[in-house]
PDB file of N, CA and C in Angstrom:
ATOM      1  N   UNK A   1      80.066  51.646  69.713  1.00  0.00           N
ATOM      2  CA  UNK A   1      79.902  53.012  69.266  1.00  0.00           C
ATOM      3  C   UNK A   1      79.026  53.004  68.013  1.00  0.00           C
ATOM      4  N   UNK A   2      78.163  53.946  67.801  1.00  0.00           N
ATOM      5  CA  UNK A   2      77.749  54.334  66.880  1.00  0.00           C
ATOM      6  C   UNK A   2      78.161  54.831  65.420  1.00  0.00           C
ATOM      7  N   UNK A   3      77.659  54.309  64.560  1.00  0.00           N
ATOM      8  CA  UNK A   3      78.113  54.733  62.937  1.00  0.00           C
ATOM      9  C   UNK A   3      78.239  56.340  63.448  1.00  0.00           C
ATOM     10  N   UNK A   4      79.511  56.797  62.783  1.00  0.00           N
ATOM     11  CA  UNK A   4      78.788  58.435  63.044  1.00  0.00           C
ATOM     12  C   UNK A   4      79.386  58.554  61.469  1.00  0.00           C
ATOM     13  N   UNK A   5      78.780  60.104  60.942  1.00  0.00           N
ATOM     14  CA  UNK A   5      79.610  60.563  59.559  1.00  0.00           C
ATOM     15  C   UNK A   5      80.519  61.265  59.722  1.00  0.00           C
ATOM     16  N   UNK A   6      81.592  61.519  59.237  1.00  0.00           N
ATOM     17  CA  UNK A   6      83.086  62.073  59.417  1.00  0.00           C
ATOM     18  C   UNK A   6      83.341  62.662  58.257  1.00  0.00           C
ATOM     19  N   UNK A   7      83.542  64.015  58.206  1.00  0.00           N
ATOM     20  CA  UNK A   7      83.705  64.737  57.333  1.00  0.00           C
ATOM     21  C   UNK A   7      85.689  64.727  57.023  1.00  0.00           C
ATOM     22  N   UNK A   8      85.713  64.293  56.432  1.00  0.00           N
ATOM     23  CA  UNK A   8      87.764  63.979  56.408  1.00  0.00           C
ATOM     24  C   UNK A   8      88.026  65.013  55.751  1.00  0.00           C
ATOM     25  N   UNK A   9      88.990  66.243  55.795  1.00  0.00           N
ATOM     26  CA  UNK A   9      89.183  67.613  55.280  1.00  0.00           C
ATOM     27  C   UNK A   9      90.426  67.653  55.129  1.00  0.00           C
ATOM     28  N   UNK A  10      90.766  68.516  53.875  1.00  0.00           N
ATOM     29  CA  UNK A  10      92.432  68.451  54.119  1.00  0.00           C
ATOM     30  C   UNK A  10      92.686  68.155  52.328  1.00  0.00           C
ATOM     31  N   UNK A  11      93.706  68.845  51.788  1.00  0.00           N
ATOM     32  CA  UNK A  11      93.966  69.151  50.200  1.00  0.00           C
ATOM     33  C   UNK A  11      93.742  67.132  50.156  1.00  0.00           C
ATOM     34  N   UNK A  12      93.305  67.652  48.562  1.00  0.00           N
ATOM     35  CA  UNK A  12      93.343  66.271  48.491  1.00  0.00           C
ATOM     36  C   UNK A  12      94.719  65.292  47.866  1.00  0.00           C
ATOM     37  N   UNK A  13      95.094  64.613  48.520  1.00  0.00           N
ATOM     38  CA  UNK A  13      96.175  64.101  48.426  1.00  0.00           C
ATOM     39  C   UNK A  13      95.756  62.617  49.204  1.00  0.00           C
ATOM     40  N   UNK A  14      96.838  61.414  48.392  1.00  0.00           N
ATOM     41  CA  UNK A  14      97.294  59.992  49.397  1.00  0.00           C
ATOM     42  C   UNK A  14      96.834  59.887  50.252  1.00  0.00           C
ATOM     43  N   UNK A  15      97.391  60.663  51.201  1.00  0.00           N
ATOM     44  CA  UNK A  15      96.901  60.956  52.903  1.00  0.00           C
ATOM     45  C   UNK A  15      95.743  60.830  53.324  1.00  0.00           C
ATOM     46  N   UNK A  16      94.508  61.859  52.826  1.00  0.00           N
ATOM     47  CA  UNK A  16      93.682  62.138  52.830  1.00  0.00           C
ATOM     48  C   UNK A  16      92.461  60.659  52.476  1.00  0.00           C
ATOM     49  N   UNK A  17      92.806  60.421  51.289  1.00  0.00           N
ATOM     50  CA  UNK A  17      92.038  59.266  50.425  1.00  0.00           C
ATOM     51  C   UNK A  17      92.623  57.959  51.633  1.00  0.00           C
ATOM     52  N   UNK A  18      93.671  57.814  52.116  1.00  0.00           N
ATOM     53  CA  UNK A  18      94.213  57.131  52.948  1.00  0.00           C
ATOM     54  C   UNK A  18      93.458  56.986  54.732  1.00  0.00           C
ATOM     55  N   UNK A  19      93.112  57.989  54.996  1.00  0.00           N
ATOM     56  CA  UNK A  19      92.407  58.437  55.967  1.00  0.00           C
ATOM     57  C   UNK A  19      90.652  58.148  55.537  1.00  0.00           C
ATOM     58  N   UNK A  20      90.164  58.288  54.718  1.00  0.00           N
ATOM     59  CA  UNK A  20      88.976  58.008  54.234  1.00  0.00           C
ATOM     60  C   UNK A  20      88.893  56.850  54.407  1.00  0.00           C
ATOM     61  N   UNK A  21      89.348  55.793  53.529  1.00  0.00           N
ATOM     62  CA  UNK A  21      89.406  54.511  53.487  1.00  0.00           C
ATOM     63  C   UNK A  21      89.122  53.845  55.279  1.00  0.00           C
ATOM     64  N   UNK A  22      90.434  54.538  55.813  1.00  0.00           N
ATOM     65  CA  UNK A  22      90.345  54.078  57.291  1.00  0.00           C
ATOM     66  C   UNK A  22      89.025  54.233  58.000  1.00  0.00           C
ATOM     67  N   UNK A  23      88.915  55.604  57.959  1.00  0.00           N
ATOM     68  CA  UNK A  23      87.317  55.780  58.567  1.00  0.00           C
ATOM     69  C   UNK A  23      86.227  54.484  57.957  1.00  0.00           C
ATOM     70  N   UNK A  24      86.146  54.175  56.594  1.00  0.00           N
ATOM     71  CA  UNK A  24      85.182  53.558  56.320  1.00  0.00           C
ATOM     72  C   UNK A  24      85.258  52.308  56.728  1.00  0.00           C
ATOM     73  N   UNK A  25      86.708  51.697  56.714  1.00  0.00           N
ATOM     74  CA  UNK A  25      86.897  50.220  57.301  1.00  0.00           C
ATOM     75  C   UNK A  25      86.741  50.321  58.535  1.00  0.00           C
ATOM     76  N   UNK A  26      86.416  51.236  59.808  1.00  0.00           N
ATOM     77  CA  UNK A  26      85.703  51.171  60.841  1.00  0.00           C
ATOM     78  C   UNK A  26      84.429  51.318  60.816  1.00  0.00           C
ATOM     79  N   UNK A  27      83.619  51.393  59.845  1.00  0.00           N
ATOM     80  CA  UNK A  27      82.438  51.259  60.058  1.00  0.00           C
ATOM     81  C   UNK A  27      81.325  52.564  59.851  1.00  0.00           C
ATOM     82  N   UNK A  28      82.312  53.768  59.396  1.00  0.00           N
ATOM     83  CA  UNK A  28      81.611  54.794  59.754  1.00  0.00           C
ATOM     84  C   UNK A  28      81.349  55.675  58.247  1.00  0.00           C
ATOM     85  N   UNK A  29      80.223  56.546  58.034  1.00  0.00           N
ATOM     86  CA  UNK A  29      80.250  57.193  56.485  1.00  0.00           C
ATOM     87  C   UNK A  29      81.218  58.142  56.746  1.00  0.00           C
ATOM     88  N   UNK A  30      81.529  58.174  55.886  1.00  0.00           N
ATOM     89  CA  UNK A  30      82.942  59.545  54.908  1.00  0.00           C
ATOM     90  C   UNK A  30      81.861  60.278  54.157  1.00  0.00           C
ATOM     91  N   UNK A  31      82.469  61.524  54.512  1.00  0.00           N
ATOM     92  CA  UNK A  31      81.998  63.052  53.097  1.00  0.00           C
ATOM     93  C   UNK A  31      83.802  63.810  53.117  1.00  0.00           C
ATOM     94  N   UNK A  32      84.411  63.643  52.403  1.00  0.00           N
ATOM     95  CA  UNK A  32      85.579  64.226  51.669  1.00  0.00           C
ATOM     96  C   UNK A  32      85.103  65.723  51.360  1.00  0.00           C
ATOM     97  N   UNK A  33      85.978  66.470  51.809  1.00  0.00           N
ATOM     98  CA  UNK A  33      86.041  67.718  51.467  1.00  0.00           C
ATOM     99  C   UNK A  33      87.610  68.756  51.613  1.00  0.00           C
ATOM    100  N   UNK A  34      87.505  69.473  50.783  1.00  0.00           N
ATOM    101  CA  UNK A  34      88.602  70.404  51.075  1.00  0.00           C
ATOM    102  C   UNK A  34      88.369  71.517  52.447  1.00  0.00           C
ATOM    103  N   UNK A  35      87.237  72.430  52.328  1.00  0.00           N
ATOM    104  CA  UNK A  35      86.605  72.751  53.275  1.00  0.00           C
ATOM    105  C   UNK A  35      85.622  72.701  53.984  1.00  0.00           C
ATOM    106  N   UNK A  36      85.434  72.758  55.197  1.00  0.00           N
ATOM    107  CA  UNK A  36      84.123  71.786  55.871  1.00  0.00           C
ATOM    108  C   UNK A  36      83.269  72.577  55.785  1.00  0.00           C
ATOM    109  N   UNK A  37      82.351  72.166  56.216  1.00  0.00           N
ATOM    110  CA  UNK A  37      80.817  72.501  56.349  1.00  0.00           C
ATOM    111  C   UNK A  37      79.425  72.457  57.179  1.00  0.00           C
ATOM    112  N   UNK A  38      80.063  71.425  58.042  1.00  0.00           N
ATOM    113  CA  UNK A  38      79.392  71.017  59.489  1.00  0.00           C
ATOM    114  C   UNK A  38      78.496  69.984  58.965  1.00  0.00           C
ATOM    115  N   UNK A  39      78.111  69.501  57.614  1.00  0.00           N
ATOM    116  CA  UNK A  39      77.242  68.300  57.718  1.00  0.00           C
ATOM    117  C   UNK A  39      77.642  66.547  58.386  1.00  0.00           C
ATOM    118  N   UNK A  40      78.058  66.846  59.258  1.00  0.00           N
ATOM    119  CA  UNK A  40      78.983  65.536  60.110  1.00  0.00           C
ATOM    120  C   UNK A  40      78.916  65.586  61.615  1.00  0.00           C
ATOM    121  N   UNK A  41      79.173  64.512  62.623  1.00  0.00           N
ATOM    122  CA  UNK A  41      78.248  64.112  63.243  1.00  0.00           C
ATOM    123  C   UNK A  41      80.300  64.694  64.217  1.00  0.00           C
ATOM    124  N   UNK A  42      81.457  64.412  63.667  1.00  0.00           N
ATOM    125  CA  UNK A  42      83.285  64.403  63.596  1.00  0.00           C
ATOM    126  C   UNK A  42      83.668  65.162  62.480  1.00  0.00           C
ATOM    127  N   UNK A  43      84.618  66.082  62.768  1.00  0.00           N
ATOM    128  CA  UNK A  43      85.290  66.442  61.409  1.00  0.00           C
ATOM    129  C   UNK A  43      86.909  66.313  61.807  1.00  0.00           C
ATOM    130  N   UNK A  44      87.652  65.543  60.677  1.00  0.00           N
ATOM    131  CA  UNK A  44      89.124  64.366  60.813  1.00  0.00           C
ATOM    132  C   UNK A  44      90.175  65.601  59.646  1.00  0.00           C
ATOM    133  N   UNK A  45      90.493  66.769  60.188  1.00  0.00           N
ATOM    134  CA  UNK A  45      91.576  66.870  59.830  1.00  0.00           C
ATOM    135  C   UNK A  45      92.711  66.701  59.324  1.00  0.00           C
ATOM    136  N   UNK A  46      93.084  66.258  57.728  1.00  0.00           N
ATOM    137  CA  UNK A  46      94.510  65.718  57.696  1.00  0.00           C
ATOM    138  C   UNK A  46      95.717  66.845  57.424  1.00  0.00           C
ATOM    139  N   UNK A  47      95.888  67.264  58.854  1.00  0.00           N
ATOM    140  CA  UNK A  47      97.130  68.454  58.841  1.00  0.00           C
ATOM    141  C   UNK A  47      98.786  67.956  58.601  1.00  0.00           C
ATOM    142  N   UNK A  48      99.129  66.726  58.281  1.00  0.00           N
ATOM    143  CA  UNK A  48     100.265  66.196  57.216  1.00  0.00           C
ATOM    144  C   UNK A  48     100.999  66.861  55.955  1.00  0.00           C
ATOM    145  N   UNK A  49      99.816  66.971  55.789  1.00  0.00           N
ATOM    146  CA  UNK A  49     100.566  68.108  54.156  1.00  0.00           C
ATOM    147  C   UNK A  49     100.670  69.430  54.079  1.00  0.00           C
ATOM    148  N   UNK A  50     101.847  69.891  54.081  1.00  0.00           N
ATOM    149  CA  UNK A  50     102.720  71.010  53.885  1.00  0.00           C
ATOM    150  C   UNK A  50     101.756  72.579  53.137  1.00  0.00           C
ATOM    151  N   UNK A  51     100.993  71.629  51.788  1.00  0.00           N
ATOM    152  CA  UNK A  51      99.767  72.412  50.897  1.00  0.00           C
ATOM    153  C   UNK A  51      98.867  73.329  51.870  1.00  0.00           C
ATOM    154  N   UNK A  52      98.509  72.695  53.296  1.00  0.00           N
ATOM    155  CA  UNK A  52      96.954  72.810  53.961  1.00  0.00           C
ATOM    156  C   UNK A  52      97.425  74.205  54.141  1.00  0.00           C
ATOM    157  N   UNK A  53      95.893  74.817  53.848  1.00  0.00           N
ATOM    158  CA  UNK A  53      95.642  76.142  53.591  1.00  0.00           C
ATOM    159  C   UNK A  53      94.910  76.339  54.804  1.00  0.00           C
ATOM    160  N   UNK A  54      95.454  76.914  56.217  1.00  0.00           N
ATOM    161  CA  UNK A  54      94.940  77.131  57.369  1.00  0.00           C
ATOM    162  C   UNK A  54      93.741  78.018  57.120  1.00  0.00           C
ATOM    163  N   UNK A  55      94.372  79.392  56.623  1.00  0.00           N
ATOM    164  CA  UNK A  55      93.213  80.420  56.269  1.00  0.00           C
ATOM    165  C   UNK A  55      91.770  79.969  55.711  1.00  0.00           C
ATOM    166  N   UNK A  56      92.184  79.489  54.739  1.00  0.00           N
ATOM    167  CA  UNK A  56      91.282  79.029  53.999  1.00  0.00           C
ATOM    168  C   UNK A  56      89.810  77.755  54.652  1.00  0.00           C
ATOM    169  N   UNK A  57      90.533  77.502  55.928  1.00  0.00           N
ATOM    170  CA  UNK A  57      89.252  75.923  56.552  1.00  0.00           C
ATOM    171  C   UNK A  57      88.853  76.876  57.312  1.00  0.00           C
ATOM    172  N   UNK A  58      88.733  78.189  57.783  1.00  0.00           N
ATOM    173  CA  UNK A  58      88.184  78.981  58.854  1.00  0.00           C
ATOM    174  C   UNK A  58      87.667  78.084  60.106  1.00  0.00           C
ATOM    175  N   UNK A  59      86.616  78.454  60.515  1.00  0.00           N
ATOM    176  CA  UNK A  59      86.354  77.638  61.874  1.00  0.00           C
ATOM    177  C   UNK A  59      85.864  76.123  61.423  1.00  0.00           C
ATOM    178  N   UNK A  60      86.263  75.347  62.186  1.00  0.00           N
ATOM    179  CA  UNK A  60      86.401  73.798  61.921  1.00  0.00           C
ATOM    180  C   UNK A  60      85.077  73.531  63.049  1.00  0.00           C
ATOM    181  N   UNK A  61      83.989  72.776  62.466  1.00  0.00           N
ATOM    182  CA  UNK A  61      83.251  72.125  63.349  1.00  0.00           C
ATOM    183  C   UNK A  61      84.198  70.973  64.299  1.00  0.00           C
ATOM    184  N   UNK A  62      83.292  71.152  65.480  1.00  0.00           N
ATOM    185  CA  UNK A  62      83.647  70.239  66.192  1.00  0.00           C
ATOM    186  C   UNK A  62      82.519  69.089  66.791  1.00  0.00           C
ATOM    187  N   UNK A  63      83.387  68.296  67.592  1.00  0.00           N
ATOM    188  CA  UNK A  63      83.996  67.841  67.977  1.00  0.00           C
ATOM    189  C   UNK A  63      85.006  67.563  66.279  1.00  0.00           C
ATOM    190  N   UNK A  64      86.919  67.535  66.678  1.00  0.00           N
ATOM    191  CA  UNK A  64      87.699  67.941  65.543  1.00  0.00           C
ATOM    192  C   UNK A  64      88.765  66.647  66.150  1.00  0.00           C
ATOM    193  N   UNK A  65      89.012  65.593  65.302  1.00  0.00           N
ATOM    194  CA  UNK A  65      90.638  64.962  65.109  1.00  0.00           C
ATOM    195  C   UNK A  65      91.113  65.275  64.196  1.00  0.00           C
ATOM    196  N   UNK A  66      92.566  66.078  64.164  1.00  0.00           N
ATOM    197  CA  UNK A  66      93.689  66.677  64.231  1.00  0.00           C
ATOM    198  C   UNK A  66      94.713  65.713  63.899  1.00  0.00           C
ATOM    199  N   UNK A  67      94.730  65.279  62.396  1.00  0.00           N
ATOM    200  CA  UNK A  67      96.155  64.477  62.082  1.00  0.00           C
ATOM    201  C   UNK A  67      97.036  64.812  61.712  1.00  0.00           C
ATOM    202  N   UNK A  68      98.152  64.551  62.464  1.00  0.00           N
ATOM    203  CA  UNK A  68      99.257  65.724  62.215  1.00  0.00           C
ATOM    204  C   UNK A  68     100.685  64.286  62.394  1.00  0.00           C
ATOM    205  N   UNK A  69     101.919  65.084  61.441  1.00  0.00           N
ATOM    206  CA  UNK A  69     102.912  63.968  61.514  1.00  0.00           C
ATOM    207  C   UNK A  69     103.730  64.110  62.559  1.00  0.00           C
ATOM    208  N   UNK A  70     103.896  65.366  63.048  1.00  0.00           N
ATOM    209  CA  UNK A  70     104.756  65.108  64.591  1.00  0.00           C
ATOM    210  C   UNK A  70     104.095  66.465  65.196  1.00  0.00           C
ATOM    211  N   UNK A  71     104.126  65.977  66.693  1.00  0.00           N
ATOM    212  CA  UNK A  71     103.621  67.353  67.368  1.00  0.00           C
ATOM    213  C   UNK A  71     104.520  68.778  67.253  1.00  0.00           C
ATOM    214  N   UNK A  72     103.213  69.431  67.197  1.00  0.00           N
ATOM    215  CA  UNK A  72     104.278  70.724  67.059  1.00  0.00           C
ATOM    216  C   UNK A  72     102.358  71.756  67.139  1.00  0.00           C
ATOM    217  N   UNK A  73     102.952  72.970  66.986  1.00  0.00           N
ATOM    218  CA  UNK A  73     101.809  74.189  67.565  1.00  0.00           C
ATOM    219  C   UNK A  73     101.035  74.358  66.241  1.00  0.00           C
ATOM    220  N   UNK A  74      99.653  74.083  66.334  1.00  0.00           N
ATOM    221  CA  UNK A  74      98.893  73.886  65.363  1.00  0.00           C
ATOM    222  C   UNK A  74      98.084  75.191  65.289  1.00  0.00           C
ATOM    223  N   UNK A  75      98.807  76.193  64.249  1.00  0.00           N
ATOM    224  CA  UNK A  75      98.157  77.286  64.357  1.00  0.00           C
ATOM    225  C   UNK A  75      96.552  77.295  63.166  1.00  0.00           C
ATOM    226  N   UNK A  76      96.161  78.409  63.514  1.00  0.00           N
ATOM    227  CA  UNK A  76      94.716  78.541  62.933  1.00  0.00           C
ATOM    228  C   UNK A  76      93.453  77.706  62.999  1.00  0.00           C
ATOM    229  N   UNK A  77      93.806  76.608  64.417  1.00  0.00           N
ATOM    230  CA  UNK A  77      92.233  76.331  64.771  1.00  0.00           C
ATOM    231  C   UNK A  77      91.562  77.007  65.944  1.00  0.00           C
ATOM    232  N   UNK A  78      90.576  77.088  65.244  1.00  0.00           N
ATOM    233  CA  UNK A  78      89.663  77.999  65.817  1.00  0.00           C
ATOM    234  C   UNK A  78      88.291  78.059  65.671  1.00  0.00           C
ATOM    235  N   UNK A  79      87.626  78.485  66.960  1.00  0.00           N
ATOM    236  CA  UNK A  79      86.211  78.068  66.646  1.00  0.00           C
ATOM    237  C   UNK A  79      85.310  78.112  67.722  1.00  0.00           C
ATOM    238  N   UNK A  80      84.418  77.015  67.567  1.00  0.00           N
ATOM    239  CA  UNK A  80      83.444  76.996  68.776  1.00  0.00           C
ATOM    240  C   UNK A  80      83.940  75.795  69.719  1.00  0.00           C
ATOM    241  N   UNK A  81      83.785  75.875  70.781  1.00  0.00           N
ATOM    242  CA  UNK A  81      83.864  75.170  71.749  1.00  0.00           C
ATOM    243  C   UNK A  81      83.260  73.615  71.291  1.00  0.00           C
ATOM    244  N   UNK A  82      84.014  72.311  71.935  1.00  0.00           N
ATOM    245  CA  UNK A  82      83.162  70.731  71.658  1.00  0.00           C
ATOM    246  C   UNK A  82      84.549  70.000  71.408  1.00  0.00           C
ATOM    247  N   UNK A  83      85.898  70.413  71.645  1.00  0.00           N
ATOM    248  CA  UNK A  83      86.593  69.432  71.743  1.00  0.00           C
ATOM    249  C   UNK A  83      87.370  68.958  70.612  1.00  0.00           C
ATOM    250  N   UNK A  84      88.903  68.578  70.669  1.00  0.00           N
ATOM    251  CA  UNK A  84      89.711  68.762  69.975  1.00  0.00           C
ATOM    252  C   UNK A  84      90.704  67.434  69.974  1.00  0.00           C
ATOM    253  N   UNK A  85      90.926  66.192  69.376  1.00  0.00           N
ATOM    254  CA  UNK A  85      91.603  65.265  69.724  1.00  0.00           C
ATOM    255  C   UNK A  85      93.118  64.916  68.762  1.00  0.00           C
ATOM    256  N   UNK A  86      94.496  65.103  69.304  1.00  0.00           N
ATOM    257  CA  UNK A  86      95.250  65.856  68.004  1.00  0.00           C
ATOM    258  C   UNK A  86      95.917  64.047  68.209  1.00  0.00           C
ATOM    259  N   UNK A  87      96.179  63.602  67.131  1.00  0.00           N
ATOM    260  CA  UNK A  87      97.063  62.298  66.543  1.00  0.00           C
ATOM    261  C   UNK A  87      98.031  62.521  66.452  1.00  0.00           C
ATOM    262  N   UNK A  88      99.324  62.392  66.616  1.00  0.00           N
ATOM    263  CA  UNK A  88     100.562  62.058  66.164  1.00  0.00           C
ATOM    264  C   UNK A  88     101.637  61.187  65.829  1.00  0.00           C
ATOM    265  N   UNK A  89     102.297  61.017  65.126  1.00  0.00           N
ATOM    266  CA  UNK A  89     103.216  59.738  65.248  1.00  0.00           C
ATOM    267  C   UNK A  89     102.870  58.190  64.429  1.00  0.00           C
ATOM    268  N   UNK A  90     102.879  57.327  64.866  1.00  0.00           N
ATOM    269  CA  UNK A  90     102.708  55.834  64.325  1.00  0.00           C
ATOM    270  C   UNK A  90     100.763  55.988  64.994  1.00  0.00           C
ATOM    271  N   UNK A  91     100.656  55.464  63.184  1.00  0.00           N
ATOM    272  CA  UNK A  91      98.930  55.511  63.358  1.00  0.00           C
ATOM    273  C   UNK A  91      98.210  54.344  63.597  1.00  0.00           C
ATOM    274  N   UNK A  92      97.186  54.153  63.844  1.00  0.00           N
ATOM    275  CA  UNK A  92      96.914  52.142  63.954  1.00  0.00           C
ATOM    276  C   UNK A  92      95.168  52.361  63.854  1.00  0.00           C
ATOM    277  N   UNK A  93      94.541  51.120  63.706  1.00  0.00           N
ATOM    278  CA  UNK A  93      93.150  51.648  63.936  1.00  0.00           C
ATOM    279  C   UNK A  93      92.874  51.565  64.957  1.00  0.00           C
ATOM    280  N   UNK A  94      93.631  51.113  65.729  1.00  0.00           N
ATOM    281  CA  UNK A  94      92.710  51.311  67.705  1.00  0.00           C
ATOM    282  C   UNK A  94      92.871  52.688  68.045  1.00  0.00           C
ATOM    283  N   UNK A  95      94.217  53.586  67.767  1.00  0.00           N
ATOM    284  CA  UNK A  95      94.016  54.882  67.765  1.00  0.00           C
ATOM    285  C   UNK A  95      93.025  55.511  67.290  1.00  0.00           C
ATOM    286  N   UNK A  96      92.601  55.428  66.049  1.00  0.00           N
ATOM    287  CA  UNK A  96      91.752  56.153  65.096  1.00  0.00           C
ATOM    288  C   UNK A  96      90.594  55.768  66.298  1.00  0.00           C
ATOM    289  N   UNK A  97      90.091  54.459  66.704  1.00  0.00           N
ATOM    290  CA  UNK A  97      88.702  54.046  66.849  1.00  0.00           C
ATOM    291  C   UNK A  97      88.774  55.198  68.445  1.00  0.00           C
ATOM    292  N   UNK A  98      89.705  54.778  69.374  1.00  0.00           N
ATOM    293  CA  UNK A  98      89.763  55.805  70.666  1.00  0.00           C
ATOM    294  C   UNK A  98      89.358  57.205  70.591  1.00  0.00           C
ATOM    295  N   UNK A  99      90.230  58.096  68.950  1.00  0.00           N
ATOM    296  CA  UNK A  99      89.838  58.950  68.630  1.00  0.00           C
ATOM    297  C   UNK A  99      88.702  59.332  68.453  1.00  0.00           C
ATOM    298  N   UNK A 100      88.359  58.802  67.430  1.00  0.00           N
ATOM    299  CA  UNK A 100      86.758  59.139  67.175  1.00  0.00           C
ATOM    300  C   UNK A 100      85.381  58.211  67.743  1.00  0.00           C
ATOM    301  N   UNK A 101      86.036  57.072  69.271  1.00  0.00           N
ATOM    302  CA  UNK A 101      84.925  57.476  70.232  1.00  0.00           C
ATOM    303  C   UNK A 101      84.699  58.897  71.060  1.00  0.00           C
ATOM    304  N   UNK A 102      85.845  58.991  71.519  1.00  0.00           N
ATOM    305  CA  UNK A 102      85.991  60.196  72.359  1.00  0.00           C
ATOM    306  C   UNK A 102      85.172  61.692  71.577  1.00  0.00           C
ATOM    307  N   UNK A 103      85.807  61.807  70.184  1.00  0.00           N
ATOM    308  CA  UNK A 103      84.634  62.583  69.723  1.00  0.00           C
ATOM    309  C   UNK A 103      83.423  62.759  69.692  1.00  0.00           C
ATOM    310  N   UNK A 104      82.956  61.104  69.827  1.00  0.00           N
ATOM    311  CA  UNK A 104      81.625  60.953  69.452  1.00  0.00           C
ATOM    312  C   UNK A 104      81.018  60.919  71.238  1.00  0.00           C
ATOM    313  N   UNK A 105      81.589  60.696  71.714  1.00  0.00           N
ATOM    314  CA  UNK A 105      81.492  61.111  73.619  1.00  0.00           C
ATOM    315  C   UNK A 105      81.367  62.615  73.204  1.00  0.00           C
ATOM    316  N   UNK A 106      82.039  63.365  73.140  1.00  0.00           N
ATOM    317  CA  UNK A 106      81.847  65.016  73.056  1.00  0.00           C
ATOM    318  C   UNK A 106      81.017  65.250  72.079  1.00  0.00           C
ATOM    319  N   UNK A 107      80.307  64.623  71.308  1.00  0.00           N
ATOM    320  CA  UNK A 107      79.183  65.330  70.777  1.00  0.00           C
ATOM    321  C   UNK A 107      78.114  65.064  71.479  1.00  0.00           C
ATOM    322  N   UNK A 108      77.828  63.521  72.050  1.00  0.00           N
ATOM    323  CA  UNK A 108      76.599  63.578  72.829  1.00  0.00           C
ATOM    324  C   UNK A 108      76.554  64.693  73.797  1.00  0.00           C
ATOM    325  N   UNK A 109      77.578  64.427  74.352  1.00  0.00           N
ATOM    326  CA  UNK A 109      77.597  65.787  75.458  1.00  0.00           C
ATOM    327  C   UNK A 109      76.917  66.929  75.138  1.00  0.00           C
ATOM    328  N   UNK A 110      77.875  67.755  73.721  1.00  0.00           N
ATOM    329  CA  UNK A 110      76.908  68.528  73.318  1.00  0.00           C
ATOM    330  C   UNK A 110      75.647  69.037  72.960  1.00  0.00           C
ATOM    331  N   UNK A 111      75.602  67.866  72.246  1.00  0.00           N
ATOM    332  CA  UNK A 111      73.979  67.618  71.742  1.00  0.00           C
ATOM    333  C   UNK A 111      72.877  66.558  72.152  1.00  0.00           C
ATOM    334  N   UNK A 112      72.489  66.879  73.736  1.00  0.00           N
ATOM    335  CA  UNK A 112      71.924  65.521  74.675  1.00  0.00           C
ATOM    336  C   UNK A 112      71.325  64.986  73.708  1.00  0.00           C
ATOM    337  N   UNK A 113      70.506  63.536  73.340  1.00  0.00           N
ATOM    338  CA  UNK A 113      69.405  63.132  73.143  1.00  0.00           C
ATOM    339  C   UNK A 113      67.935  64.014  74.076  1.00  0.00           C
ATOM    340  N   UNK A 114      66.881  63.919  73.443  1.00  0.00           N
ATOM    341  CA  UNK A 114      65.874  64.630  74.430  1.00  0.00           C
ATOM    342  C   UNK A 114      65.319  63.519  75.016  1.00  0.00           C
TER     343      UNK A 114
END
C-alpha cells in the first residue's frame, strides 16, 4: 500500500496523540486536527472521548475510520458518499493497516488515476 496522509481528528487528548503515533509507525504522514478539512488522502476519527463535539466536525471527508470503544449508533456522521470503516474493541496494527487499506481501496475508486 501506498504512503497515504491521514488526517487523525478528535479533541486532543492521549488517545488521539496515541492514534497519531500509530499511523506514523505504519508508514504513513499524520496532520492532527480538531476539525477536518479534507487536506488528506483518509480521515481517522478518534470517537473514544466522551468531549467529541459531533456538531462541531460537520461533514467528515471521506473515505472515514471511525474509532470508537464499543459499538454502539454513531450519531452525526454525515456527508458525502466514499465509505466508512468503524473500529471497535481490542486495537492491534494489523487492524489499523486492514483499515486504512480498505480506505485507501475506496479512494482510488473514487478518484481513478487518469
Amino acid at each position: 500500500m501506498r504512503p497515504l496522509t491521514v488526517m487523525v481528528v478528535g479533541p486532543d487528548t492521549p488517545g488521539r496523540a496515541g492514534l497519531e503515533r500509530v499511523v506514523r509507525r505504519l508508514g504513513h504522514d499524520v496532520i492532527a486536527s480538531a476539525v477536518p478539512d479534507g487536506r488528506c488522502d483518509v480521515t481517522m476519527l478518534d470517537a473514544r472521548d466522551p468531549s467529541l463535539d459531533w456538531p462541531r466536525l460537520g461533514d467528515l471527508p471521506r473515505p472515514l475510520v471511525v474509532v470508537a470503544d464499543t459499538p454502539r449508533r454513531l450519531v452525526g456522521i454525515r456527508g458525502d458518499e466514499g465509505g466508512v470503516v468503524v473500529m471497535t474493541g481490542r486495537e492491534s496494527d494489523a487492524g489499523y493497516r486492514v483499515a486504512l487499506g480498505v480506505c485507501a481501496a475506496l479512494a482510488d475508486t473514487a478518484h481513478p488515476a487518469s
